[in-house]
C-alpha atoms as a PDB file:
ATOM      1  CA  UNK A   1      87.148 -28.618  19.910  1.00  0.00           C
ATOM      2  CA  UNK A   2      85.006 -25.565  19.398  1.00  0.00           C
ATOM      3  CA  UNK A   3      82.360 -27.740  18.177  1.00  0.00           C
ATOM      4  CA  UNK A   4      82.447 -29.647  21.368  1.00  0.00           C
ATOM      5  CA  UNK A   5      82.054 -26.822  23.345  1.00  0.00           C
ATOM      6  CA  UNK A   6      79.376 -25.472  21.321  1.00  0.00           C
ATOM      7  CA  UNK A   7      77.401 -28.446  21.488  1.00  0.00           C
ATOM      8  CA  UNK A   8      77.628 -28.669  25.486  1.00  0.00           C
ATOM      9  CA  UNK A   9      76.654 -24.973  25.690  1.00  0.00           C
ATOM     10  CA  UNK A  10      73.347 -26.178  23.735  1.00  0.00           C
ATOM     11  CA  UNK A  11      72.854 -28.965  25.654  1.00  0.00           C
ATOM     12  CA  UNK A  12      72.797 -26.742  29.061  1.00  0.00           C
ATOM     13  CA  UNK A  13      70.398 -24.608  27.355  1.00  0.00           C
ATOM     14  CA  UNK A  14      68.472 -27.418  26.185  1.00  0.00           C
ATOM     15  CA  UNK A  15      68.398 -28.244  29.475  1.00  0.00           C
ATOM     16  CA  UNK A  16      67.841 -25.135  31.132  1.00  0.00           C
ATOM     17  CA  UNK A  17      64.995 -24.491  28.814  1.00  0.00           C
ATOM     18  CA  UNK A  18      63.119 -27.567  29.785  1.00  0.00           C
ATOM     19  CA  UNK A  19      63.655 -26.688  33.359  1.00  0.00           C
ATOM     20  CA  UNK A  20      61.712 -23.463  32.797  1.00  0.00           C
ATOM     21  CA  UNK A  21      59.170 -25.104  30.387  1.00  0.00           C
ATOM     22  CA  UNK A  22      58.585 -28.008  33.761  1.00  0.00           C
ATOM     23  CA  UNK A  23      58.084 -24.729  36.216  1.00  0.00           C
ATOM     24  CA  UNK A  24      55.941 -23.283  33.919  1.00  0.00           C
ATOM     25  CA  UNK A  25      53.450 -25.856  33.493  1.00  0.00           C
ATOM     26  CA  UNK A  26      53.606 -26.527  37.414  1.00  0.00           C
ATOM     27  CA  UNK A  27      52.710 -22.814  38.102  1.00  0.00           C
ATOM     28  CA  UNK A  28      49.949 -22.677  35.483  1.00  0.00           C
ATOM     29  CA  UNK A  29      48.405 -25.962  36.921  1.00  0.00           C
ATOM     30  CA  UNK A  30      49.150 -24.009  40.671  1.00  0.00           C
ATOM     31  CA  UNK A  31      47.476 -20.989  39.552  1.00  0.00           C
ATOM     32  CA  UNK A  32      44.731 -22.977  38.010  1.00  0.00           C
ATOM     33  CA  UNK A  33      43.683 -24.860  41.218  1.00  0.00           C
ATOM     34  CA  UNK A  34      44.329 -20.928  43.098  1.00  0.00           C
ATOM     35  CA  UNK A  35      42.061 -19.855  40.524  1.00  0.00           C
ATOM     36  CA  UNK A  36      39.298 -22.793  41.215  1.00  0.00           C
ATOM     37  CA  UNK A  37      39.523 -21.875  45.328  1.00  0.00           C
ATOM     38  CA  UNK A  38      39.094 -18.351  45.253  1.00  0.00           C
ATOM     39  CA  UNK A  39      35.876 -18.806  42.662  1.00  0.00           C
ATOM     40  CA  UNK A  40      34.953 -21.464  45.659  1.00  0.00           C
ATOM     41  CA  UNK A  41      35.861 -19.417  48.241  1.00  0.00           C
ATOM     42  CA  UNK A  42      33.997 -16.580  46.830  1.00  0.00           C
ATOM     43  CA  UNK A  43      30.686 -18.765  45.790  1.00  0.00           C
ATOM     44  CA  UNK A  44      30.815 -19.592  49.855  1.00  0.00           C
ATOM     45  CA  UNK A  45      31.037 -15.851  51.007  1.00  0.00           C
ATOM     46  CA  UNK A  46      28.151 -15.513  48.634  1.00  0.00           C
ATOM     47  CA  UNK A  47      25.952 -17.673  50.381  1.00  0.00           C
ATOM     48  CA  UNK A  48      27.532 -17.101  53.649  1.00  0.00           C
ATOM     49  CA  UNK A  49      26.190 -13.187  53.079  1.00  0.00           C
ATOM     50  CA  UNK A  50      23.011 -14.545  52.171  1.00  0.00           C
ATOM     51  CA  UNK A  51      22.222 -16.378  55.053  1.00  0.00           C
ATOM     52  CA  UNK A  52      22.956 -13.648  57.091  1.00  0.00           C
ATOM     53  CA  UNK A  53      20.519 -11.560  55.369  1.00  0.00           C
ATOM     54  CA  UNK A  54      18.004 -14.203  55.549  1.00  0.00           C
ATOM     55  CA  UNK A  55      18.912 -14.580  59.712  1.00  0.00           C
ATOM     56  CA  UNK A  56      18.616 -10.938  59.639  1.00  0.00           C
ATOM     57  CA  UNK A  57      15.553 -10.195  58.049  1.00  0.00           C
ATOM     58  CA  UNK A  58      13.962 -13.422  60.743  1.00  0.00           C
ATOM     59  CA  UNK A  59      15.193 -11.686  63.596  1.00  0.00           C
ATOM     60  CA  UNK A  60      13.724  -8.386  62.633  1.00  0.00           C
ATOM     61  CA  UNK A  61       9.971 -10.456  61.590  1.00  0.00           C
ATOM     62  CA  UNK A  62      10.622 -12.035  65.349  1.00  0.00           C
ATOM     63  CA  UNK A  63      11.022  -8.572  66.929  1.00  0.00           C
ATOM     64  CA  UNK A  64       8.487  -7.022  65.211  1.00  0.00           C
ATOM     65  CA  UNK A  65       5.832  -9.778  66.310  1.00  0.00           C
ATOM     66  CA  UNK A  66       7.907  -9.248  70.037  1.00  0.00           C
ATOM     67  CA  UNK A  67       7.283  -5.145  70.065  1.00  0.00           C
ATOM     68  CA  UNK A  68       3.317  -6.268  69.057  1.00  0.00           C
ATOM     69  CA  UNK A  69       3.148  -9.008  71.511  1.00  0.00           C
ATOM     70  CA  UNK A  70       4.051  -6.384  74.289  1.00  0.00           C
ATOM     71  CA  UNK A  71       2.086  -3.393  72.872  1.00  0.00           C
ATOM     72  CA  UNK A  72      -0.923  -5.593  73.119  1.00  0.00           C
ATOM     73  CA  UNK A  73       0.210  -6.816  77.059  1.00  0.00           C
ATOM     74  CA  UNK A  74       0.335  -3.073  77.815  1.00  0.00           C
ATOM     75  CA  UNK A  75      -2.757  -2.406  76.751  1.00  0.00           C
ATOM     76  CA  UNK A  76      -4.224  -4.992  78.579  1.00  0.00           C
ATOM     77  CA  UNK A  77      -2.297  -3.586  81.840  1.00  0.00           C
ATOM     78  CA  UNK A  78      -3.503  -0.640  81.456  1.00  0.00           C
ATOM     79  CA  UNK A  79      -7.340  -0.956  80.580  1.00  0.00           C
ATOM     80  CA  UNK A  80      -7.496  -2.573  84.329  1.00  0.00           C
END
């Protein structure tokens, strides 16, 4: 009798232990695809920043040429 209940106790921890084993390979495949999207995730913020630089550094070129355009107009209005 004792060996009967000694063998069900192992098979609940067999089981048991091949419940954990299933969650642990789901979590590690989970935390693998996390792991892929945030390197994603952080290779678009990369270029996100970038572009904004880029956009930046445009719109200063365009005001720059803007501030000349109109130093030159002024000029002109006021040699007249």
């Amino acid at each position: 009798m004792d060996e009967l209940v000694a063998l069900e106790l192992f098979e609940q921890l067999e089981a048991k232990l091949e419940q954990v084993l299933r969650k642990y390979q789901i979590l590690q495949s989970e935390n693998a695809n996390l792991t892929r999207q945030a390197e994603e995730q952080e290779q678009a913020l990369a270029e996100a920043k970038e572009t904004i630089n880029r956009l930046q550094k445009e719109r200063d070129a365009v005001r720059q040429r803007i501030d000349q355009l109109l130093n030159k107009l002024e000029v002109l209005g006021t040699s007249k």
